[in-house]
C-alpha atoms as a PDB file:
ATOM      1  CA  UNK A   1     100.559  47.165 117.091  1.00  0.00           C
ATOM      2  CA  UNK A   2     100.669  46.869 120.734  1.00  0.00           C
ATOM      3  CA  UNK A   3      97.368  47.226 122.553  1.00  0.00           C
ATOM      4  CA  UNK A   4      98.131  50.731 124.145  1.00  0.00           C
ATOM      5  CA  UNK A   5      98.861  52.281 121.128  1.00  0.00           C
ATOM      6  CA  UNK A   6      95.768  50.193 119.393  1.00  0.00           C
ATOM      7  CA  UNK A   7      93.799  51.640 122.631  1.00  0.00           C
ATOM      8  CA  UNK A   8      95.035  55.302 121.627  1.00  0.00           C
ATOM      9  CA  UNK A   9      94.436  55.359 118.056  1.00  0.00           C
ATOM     10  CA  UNK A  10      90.563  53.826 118.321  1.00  0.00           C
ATOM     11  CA  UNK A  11      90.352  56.949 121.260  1.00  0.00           C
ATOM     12  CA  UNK A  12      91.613  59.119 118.511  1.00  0.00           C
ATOM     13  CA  UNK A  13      89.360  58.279 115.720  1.00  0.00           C
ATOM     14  CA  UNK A  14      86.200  57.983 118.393  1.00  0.00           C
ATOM     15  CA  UNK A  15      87.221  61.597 119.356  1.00  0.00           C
ATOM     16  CA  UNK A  16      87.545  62.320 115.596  1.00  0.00           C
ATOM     17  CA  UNK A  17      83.582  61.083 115.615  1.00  0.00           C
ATOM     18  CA  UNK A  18      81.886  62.757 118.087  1.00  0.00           C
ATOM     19  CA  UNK A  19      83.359  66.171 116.657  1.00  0.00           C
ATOM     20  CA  UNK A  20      82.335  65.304 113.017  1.00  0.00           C
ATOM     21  CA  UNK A  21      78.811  64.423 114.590  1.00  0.00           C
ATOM     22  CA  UNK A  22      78.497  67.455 116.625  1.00  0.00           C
ATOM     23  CA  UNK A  23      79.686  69.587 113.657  1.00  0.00           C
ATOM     24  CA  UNK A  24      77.375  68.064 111.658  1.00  0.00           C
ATOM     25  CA  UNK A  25      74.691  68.634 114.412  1.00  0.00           C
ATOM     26  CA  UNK A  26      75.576  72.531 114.233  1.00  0.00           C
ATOM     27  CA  UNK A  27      75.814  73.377 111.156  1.00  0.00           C
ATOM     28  CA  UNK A  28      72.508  71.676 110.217  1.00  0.00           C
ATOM     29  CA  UNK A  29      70.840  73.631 112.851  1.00  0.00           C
ATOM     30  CA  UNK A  30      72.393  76.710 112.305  1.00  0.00           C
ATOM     31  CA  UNK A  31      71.433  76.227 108.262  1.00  0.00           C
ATOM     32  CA  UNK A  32      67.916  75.971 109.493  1.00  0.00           C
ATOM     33  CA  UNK A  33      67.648  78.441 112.004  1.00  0.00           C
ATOM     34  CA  UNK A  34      69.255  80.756 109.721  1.00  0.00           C
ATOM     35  CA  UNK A  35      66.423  80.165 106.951  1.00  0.00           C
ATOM     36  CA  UNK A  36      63.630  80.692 109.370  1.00  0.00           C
ATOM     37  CA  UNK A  37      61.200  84.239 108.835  1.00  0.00           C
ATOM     38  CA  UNK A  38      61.248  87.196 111.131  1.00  0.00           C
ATOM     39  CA  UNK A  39      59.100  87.363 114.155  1.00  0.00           C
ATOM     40  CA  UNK A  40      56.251  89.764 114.028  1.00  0.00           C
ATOM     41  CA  UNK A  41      57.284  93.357 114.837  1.00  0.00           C
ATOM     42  CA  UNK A  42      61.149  92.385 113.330  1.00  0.00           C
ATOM     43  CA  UNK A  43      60.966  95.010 111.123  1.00  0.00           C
ATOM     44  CA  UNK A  44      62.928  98.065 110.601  1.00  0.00           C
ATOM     45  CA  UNK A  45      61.746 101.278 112.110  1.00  0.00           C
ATOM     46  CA  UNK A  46      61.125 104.477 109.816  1.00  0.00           C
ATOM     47  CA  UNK A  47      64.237 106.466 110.165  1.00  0.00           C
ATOM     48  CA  UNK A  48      65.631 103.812 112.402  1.00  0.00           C
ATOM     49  CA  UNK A  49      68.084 100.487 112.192  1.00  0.00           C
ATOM     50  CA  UNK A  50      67.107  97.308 112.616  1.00  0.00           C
ATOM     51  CA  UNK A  51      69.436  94.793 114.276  1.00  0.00           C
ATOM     52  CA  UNK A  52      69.079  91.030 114.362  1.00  0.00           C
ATOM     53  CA  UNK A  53      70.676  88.487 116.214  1.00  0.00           C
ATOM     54  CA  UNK A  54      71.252  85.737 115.290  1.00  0.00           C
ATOM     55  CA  UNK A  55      73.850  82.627 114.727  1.00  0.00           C
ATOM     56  CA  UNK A  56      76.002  84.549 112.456  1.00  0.00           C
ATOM     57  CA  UNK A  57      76.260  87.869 115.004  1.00  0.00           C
ATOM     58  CA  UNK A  58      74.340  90.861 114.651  1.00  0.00           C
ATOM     59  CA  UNK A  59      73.145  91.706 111.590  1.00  0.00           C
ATOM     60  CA  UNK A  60      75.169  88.719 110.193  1.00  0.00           C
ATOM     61  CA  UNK A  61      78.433  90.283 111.868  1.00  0.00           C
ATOM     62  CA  UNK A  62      80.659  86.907 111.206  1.00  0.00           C
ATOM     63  CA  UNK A  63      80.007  87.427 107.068  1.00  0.00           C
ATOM     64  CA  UNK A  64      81.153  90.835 107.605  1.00  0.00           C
ATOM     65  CA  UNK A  65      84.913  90.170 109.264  1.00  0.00           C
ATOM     66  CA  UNK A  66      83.560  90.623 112.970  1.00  0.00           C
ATOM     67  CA  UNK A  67      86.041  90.706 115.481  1.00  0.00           C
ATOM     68  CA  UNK A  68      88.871  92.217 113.139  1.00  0.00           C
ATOM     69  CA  UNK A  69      86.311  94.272 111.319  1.00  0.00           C
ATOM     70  CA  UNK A  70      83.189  96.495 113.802  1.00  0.00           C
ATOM     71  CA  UNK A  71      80.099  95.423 112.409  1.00  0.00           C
ATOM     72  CA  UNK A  72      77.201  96.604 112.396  1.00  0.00           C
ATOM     73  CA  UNK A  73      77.972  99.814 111.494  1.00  0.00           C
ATOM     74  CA  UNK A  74      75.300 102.543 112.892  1.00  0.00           C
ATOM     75  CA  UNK A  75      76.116 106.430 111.967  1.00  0.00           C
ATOM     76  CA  UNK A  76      73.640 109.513 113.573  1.00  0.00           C
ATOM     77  CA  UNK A  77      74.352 113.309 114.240  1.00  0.00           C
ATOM     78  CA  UNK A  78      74.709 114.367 117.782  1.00  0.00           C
ATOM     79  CA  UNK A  79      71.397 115.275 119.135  1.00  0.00           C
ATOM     80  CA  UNK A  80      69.820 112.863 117.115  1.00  0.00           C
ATOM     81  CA  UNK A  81      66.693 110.539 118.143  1.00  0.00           C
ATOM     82  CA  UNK A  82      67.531 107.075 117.674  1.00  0.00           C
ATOM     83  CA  UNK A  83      65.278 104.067 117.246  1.00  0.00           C
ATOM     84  CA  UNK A  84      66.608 100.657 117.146  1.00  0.00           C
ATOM     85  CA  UNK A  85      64.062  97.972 116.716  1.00  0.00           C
ATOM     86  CA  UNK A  86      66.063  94.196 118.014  1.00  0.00           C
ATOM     87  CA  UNK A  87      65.368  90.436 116.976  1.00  0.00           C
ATOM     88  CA  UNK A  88      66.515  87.771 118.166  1.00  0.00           C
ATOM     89  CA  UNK A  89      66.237  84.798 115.774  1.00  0.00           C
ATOM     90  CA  UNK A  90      68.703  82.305 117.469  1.00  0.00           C
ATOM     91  CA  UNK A  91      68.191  79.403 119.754  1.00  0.00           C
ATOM     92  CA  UNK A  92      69.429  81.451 122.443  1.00  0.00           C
ATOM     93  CA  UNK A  93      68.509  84.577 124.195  1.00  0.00           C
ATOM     94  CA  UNK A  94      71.036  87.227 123.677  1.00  0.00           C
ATOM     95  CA  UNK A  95      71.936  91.042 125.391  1.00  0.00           C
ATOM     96  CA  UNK A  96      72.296  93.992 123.966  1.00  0.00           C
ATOM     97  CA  UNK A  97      74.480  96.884 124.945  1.00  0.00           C
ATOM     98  CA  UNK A  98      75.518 100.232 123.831  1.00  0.00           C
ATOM     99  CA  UNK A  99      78.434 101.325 125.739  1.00  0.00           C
ATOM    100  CA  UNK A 100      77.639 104.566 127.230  1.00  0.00           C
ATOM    101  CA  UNK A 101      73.868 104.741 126.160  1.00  0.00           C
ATOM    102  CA  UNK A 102      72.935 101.336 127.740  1.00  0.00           C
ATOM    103  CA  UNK A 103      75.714 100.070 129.667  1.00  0.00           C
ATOM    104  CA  UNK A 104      73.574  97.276 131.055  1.00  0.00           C
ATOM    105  CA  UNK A 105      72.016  95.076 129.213  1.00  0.00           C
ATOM    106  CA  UNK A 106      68.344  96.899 128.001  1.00  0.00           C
ATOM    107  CA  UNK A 107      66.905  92.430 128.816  1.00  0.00           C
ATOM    108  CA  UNK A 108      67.506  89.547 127.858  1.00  0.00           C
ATOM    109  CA  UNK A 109      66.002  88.859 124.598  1.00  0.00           C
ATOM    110  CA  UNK A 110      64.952  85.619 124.342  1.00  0.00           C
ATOM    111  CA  UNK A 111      64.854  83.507 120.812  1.00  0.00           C
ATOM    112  CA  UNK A 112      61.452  85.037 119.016  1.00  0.00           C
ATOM    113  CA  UNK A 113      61.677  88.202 121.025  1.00  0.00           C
ATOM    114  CA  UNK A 114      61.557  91.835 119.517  1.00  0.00           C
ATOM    115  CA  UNK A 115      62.508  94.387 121.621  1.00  0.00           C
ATOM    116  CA  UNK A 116      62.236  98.360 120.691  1.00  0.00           C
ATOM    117  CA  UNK A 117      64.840 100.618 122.669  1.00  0.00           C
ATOM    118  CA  UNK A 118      64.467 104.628 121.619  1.00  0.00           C
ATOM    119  CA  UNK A 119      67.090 107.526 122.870  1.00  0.00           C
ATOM    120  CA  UNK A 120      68.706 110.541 122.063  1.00  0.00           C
ATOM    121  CA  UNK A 121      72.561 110.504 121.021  1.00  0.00           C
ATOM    122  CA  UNK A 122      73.775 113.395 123.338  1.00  0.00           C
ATOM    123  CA  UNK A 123      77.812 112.917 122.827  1.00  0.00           C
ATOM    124  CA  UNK A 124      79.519 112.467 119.899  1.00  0.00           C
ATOM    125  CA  UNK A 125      82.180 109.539 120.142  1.00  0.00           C
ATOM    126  CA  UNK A 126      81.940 105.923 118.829  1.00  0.00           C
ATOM    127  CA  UNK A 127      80.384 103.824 121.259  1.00  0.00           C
ATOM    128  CA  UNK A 128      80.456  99.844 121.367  1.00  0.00           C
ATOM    129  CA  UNK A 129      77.677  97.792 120.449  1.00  0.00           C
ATOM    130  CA  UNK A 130      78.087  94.467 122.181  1.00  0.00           C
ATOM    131  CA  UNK A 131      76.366  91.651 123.551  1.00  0.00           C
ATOM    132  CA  UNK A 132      77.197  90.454 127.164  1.00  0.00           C
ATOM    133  CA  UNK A 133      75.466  86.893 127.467  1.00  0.00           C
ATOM    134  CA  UNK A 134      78.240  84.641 127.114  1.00  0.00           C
ATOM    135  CA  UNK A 135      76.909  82.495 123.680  1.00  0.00           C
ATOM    136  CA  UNK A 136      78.218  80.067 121.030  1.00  0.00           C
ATOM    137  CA  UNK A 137      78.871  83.045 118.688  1.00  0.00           C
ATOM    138  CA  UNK A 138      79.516  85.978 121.575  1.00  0.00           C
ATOM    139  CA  UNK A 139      83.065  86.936 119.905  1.00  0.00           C
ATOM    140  CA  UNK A 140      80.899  88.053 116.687  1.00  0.00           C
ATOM    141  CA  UNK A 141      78.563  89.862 118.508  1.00  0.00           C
ATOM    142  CA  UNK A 142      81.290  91.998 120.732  1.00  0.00           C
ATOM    143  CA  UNK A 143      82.207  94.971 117.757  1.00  0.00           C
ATOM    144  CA  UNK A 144      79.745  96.989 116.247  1.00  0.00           C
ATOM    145  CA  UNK A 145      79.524 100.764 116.670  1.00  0.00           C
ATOM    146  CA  UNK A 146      77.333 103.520 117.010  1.00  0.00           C
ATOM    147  CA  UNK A 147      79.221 106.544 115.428  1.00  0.00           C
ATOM    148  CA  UNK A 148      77.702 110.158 116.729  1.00  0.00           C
ATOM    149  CA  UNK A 149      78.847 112.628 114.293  1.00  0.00           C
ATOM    150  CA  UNK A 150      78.530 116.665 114.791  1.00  0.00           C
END
């Protein structure tokens, strides 16, 4: 083998390393990150939804076919008070958006923060729920809805 292709092929398999280690590295963390308890106040309001994020999407969105598939999945009737009580168990901080009802993000929610956003669903429609903090796992965290029904 001449030493440019014996140069190419020991690039190769050191490439093939560092991706095994950092795969490795990932998955390990996002085992144990996934394992870890709720932070106080995570806890799902009475006659309200509870959303977590965390490295599987909102409320584990990847499991449940996120992008092809909206997930979660949040139906009230128009007129409605909603509560929505949100973790964030990640590493990472994370938004979170409703389009139309909070088209910016309510804050940053920082890993270990619990944030509590309340309003009224005034217009029937389905409305995106989506994160817009650019993140490891943002594609899973771009299609749930809010459904307002009559």
């Amino acid at each position: 083998m001449n030493a440019s292709r014996r140069t190419l092929v020991i690039l190769t398999l050191a490439a093939v390393a560092v991706a095994a280690v950092i795969s490795v590295t990932y998955f390990a963390d996002f085992n144990r990150n996934n394992t870890s308890s709720l932070p106080a106040g995570c806890v799902r309001p009475a006659d309200g939804f509870l959303i977590v994020a965390s490295k599987t999407g909102f409320n584990d969105s990847m499991v449940h076919g996120a992008p092809a598939k909206p997930w979660p999945l949040i139906t009230v009737h128009r007129g409605q008070n909603v509560t929505l009580v949100v973790c964030n168990v990640d590493g990472q901080a994370h938004g979170f958006q409703i389009a139309h009802y909070f088209d910016k993000t309510i804050e940053t929610i920082g890993p270990g923060q619990v944030v509590t956003v309340s309003f009224v669903a005034d217009r029937e429609g389905s409305y995106t729920i989506y994160c817009d903090i650019l993140c490891s796992i943002h594609a899973f965290m771009q299609d749930g809805l809010l459904n307002v029904t009559p």
